[in-house]
C-alpha atoms as a PDB file:
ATOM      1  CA  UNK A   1      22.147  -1.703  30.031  1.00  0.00           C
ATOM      2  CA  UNK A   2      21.103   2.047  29.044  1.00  0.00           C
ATOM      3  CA  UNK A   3      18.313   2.663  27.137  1.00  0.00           C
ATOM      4  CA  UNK A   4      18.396   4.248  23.272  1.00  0.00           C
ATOM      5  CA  UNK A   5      17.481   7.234  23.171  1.00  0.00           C
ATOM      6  CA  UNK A   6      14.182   8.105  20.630  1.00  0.00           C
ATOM      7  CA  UNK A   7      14.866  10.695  18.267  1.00  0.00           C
ATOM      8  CA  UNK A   8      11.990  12.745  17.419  1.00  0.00           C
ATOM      9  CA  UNK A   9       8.845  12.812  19.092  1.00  0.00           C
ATOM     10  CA  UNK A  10       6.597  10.952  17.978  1.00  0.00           C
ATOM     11  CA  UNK A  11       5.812   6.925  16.350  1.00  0.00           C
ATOM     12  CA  UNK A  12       3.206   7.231  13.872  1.00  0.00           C
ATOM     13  CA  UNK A  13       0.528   4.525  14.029  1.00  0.00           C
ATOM     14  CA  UNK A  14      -0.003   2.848  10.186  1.00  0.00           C
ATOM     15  CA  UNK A  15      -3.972   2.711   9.145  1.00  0.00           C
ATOM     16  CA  UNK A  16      -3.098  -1.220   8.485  1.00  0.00           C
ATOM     17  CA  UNK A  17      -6.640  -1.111   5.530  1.00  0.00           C
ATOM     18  CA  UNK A  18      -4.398   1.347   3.757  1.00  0.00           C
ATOM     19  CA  UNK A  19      -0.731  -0.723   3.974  1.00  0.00           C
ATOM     20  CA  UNK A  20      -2.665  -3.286   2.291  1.00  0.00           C
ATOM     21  CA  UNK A  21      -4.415  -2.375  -0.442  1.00  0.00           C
ATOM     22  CA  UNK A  22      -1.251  -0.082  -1.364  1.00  0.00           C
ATOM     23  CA  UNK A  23       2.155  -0.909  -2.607  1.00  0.00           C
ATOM     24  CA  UNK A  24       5.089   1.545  -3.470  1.00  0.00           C
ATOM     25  CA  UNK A  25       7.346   0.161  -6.579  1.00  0.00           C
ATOM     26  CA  UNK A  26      11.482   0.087  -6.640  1.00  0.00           C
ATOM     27  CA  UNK A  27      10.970   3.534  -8.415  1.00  0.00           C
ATOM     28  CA  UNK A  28       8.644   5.132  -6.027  1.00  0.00           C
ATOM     29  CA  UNK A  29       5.036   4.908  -8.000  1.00  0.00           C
ATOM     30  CA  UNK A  30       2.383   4.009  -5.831  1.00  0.00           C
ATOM     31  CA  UNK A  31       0.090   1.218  -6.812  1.00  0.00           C
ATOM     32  CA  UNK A  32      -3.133  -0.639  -6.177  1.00  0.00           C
ATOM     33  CA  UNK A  33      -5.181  -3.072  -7.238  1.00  0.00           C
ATOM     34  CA  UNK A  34      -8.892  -2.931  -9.312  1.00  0.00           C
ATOM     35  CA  UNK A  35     -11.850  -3.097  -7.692  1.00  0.00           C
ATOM     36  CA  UNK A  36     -14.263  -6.464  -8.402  1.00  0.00           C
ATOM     37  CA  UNK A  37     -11.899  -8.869  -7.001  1.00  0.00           C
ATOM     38  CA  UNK A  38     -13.712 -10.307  -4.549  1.00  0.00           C
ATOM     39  CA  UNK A  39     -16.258 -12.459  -5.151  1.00  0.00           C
ATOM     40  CA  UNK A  40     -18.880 -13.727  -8.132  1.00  0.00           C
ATOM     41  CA  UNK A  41     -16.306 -13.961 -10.376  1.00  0.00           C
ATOM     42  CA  UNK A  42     -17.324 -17.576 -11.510  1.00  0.00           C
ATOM     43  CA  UNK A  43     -19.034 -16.153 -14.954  1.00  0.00           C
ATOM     44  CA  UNK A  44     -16.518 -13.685 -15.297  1.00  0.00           C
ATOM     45  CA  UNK A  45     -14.958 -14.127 -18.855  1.00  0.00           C
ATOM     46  CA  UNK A  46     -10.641 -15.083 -18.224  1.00  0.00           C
ATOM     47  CA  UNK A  47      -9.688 -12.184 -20.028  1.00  0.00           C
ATOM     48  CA  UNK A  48     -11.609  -9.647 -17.604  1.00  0.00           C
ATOM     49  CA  UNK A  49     -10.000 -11.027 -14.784  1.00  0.00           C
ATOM     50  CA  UNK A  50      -7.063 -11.198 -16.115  1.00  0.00           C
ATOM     51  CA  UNK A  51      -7.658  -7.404 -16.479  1.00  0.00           C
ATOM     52  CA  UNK A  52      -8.105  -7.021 -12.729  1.00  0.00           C
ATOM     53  CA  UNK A  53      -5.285  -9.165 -11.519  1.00  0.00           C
ATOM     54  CA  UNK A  54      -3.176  -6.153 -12.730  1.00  0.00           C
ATOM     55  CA  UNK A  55      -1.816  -3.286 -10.619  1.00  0.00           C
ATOM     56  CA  UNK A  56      -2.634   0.212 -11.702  1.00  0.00           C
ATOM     57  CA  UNK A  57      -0.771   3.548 -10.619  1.00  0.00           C
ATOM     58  CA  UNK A  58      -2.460   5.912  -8.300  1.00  0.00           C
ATOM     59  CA  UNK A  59      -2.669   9.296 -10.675  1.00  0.00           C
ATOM     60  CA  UNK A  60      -3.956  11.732  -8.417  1.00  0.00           C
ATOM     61  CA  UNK A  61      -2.073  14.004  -5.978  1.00  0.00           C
ATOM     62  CA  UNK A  62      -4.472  14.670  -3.371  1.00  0.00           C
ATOM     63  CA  UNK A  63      -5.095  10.413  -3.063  1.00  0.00           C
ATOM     64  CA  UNK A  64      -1.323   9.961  -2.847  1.00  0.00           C
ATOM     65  CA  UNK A  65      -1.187  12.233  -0.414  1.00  0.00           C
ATOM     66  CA  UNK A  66      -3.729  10.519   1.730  1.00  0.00           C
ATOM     67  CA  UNK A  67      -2.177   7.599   1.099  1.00  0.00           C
ATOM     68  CA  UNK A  68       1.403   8.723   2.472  1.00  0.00           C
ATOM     69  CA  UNK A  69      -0.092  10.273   5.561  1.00  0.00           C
ATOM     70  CA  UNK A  70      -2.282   6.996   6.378  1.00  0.00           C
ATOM     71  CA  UNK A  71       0.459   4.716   6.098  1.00  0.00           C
ATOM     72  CA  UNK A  72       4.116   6.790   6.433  1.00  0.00           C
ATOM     73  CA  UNK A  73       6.474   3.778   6.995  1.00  0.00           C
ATOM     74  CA  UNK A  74       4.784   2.022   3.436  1.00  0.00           C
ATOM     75  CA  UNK A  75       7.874   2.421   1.567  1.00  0.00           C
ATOM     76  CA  UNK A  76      10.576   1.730   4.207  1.00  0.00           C
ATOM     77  CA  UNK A  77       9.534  -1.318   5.616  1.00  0.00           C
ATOM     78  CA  UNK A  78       8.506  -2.506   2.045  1.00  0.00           C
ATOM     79  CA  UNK A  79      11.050  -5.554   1.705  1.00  0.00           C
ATOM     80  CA  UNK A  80      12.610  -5.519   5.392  1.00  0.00           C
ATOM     81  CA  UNK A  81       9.859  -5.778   7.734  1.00  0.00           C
ATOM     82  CA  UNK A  82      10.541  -5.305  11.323  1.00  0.00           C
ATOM     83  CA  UNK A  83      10.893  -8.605  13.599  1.00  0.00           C
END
């Protein structure tokens, strides 16, 4: 059986911290979650973390373009990971 042949040069390694914490919506935003989530929450009022369970979107340019060059395959292996 022959070999496929790679296109390109190069596989990118993903910065796995940054996969996670980021998520790219159907129409292309990029999201993340609040900070404060993770731990002494038990005298937190339900309404404030309510408030953090929310995603926000990320505003600035320079972050998202951190963000893109971190993790590059964060959009296309979104809801078809690889086996």
């Amino acid at each position: 059986m022959a070999r496929k042949k790679t296109r390109g040069k190069y596989k990118l390694k993903t910065h796995r911290a940054t996969a996670k914490r980021f998520k790219i919506t159907g129409s292309g935003k990029l999201v993340r979650t609040k900070i404060g989530k993770g731990h002494l929450r038990r005298n937190t009022p339900k309404r404030t973390k309510a408030v953090l369970s929310k995603m926000i979107e990320v505003e600035t340019p320079a972050l998202k373009k951190r963000v893109r060059r971190l993790a590059p395959y964060l959009r296309r292996y979104k809801y078809n990971p690889p086996a």
